[in-house]
C-alpha atoms as a PDB file:
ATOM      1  CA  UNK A   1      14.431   4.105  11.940  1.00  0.00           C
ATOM      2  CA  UNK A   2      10.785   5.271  11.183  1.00  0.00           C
ATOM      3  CA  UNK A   3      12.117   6.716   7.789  1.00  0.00           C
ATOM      4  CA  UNK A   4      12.737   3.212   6.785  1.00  0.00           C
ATOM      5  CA  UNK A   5       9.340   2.054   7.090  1.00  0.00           C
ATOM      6  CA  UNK A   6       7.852   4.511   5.119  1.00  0.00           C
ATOM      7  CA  UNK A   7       7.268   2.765   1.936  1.00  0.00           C
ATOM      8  CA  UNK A   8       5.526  -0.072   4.262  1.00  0.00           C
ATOM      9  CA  UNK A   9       3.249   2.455   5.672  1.00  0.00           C
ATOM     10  CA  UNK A  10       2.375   3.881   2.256  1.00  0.00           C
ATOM     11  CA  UNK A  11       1.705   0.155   1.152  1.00  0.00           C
ATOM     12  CA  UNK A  12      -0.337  -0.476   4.736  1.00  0.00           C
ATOM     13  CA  UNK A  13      -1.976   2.880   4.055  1.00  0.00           C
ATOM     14  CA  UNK A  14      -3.043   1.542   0.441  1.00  0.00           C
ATOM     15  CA  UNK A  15      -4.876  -0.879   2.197  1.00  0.00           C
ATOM     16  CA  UNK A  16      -2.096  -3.881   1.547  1.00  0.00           C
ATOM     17  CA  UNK A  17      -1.725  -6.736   4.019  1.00  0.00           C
ATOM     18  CA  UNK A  18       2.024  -7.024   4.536  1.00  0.00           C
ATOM     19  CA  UNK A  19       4.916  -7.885   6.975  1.00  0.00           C
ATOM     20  CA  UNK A  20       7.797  -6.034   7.385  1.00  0.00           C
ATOM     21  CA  UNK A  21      11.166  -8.622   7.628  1.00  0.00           C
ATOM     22  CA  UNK A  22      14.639  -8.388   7.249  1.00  0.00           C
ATOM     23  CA  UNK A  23      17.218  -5.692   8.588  1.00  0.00           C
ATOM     24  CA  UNK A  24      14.532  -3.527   9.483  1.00  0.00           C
ATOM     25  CA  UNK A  25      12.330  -5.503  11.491  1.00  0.00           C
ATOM     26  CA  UNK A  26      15.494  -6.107  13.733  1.00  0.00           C
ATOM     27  CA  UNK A  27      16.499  -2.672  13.667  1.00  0.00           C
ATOM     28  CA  UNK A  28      13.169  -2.065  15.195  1.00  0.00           C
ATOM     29  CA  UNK A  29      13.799  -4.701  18.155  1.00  0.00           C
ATOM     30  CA  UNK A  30      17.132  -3.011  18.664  1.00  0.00           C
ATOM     31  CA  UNK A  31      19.233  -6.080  17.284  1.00  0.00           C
ATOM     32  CA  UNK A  32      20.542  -4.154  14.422  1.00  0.00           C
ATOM     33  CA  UNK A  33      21.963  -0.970  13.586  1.00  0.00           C
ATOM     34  CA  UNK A  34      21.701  -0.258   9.846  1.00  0.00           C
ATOM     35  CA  UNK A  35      19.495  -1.662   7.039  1.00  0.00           C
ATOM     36  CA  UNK A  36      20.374  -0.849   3.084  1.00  0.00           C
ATOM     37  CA  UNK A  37      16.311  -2.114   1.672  1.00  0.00           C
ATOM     38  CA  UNK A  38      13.282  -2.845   2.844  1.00  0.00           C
ATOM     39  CA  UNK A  39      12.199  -6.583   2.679  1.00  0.00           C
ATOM     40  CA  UNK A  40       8.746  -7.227   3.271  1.00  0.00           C
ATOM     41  CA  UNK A  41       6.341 -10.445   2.710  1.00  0.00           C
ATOM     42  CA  UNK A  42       2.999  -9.524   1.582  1.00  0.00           C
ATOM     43  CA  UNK A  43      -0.276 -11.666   1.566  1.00  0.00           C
ATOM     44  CA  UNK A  44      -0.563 -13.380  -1.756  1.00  0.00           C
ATOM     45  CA  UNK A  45      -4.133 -13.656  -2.043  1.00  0.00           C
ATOM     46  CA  UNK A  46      -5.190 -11.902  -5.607  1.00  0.00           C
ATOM     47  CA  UNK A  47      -6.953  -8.698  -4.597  1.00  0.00           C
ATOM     48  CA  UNK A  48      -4.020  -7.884  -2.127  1.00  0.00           C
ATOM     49  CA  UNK A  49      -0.943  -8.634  -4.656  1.00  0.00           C
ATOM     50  CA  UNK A  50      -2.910  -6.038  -6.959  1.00  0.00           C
ATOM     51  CA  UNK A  51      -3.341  -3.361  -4.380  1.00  0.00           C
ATOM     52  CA  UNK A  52       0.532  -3.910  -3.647  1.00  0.00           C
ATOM     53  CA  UNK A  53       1.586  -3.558  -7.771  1.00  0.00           C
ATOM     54  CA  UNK A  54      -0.590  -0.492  -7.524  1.00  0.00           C
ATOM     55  CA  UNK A  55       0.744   0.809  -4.922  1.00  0.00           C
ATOM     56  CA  UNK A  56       4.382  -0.544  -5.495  1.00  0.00           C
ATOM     57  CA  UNK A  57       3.686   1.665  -9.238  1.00  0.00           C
ATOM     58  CA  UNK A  58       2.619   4.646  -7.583  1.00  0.00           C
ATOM     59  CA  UNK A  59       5.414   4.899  -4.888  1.00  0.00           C
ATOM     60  CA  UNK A  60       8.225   3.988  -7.425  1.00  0.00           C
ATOM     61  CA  UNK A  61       6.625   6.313 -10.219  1.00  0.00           C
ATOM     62  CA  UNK A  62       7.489   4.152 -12.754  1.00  0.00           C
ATOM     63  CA  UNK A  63       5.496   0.714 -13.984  1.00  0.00           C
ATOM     64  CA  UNK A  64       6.259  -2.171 -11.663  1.00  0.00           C
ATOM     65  CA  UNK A  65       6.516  -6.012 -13.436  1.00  0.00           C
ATOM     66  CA  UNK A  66       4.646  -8.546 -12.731  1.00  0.00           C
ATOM     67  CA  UNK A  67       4.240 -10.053  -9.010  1.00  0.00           C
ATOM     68  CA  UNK A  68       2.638 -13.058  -9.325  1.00  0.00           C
ATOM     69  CA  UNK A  69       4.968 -16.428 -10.077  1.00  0.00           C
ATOM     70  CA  UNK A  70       8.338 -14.261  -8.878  1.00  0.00           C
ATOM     71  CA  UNK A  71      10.288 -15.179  -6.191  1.00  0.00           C
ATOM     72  CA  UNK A  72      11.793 -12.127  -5.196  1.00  0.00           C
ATOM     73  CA  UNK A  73      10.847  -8.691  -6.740  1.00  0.00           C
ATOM     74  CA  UNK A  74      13.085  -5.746  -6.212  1.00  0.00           C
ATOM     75  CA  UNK A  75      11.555  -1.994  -6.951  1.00  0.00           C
ATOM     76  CA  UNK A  76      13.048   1.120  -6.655  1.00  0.00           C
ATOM     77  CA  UNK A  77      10.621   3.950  -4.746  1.00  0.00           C
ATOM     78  CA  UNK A  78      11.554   7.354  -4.416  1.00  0.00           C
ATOM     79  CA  UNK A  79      11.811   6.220  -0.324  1.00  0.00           C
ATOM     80  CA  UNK A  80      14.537   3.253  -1.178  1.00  0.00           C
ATOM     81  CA  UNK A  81      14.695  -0.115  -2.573  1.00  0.00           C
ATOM     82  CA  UNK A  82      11.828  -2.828  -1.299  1.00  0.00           C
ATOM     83  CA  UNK A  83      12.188  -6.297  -1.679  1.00  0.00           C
ATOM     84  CA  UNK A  84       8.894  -8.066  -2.182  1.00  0.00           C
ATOM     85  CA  UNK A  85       9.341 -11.629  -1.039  1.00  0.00           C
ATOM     86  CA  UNK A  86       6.676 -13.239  -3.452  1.00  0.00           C
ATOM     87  CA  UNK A  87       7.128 -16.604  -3.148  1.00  0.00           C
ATOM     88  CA  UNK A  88       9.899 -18.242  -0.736  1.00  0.00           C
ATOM     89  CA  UNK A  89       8.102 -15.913   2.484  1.00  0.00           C
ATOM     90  CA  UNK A  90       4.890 -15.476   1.341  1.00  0.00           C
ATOM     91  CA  UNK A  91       4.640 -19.213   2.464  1.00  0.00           C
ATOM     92  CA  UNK A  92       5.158 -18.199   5.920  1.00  0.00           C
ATOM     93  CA  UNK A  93       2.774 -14.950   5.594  1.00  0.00           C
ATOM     94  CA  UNK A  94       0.142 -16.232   7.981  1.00  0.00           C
ATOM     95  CA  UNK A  95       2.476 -17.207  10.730  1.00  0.00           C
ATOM     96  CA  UNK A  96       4.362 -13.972  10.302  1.00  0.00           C
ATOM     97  CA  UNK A  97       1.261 -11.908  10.789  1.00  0.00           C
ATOM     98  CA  UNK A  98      -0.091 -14.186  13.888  1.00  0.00           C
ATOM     99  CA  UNK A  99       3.464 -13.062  15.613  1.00  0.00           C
ATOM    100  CA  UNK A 100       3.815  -9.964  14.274  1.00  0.00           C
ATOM    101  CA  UNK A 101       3.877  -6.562  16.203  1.00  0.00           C
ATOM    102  CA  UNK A 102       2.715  -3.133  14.872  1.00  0.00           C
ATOM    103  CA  UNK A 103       4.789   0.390  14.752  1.00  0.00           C
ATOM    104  CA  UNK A 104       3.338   3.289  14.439  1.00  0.00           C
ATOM    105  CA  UNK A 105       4.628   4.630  11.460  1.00  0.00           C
ATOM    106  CA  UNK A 106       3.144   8.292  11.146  1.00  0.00           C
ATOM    107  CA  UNK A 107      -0.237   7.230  12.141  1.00  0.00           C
ATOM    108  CA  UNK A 108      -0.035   3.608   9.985  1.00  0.00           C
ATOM    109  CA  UNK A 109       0.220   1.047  12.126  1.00  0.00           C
ATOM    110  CA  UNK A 110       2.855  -1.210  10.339  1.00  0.00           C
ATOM    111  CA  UNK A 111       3.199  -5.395  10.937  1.00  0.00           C
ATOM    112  CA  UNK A 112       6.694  -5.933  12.053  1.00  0.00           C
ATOM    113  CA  UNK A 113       7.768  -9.665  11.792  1.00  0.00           C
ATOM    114  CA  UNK A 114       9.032 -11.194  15.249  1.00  0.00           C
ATOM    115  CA  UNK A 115      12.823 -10.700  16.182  1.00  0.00           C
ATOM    116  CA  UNK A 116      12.731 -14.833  15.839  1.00  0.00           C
ATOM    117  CA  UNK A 117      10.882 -14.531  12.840  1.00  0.00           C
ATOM    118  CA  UNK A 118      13.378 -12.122  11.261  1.00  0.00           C
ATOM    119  CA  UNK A 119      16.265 -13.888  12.269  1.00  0.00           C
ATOM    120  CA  UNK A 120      14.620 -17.507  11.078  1.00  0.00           C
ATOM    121  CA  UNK A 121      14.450 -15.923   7.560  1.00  0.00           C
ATOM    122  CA  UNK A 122      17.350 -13.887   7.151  1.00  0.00           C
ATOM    123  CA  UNK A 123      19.954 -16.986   8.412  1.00  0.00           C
ATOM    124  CA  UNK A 124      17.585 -18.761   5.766  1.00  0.00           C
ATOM    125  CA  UNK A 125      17.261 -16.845   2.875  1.00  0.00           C
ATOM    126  CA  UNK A 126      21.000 -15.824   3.284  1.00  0.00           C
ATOM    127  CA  UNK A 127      21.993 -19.757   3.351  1.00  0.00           C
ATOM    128  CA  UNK A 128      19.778 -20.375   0.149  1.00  0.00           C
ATOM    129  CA  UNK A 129      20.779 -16.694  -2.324  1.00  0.00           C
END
């Protein structure tokens, strides 16, 4: 499971304020089994969206769009897909953070949204895409 938080603890490393969500963040509180991406929410305060498209270009090795004004942005790294939840989470990002717990993630300690957190936005976002 530590494999797929990898691209969050390059991001974390790169000095990006994020929150892991989704599959993953219930695979780490043992209430799933597999996860296909990585969904995160990141802060979207300006200097933090452009250390994540920096980052986001340098893990993907290609150019990464635009951030700002999407709702969801999809980019393939070469550790997986991540789903950057712009708009619809970033809402939330300060209550995510406030409840969030941190994994070690090869010395990075990665934000890991609540299991009621996850589960609030996944039966959400599911109901709504």
């Amino acid at each position: 499971m530590r494999d797929l938080l990898v691209p969050a603890a390059a991001l974390v490393a790169g000095d990006v304020d994020l929150v892991v969500v989704g599959s993953v963040a219930l695979m780490v509180h043992d209430e799933l089994v597999e996860a296909r991406d990585l969904d995160i929410v990141p802060s979207c305060h300006g200097p933090n969206l452009d250390r994540l498209h920096a980052e986001l270009t340098w893990i993907s090795g290609q150019p990464v769009g635009p951030l700002a004004g999407r709702d969801i942005v999809t980019v393939m790294t070469s550790f997986g897909p991540v789903d950057v939840m712009i708009e619809r989470g970033s809402l939330e990002f300060e209550t995510l953070r406030a409840r969030a717990s941190t994994v070690d993630v090869y010395g990075v300690a990665v934000p890991v949204a609540s299991s009621d957190d996850a589960w609030r936005l996944r039966h959400r976002f599911k109901a709504t895409s």
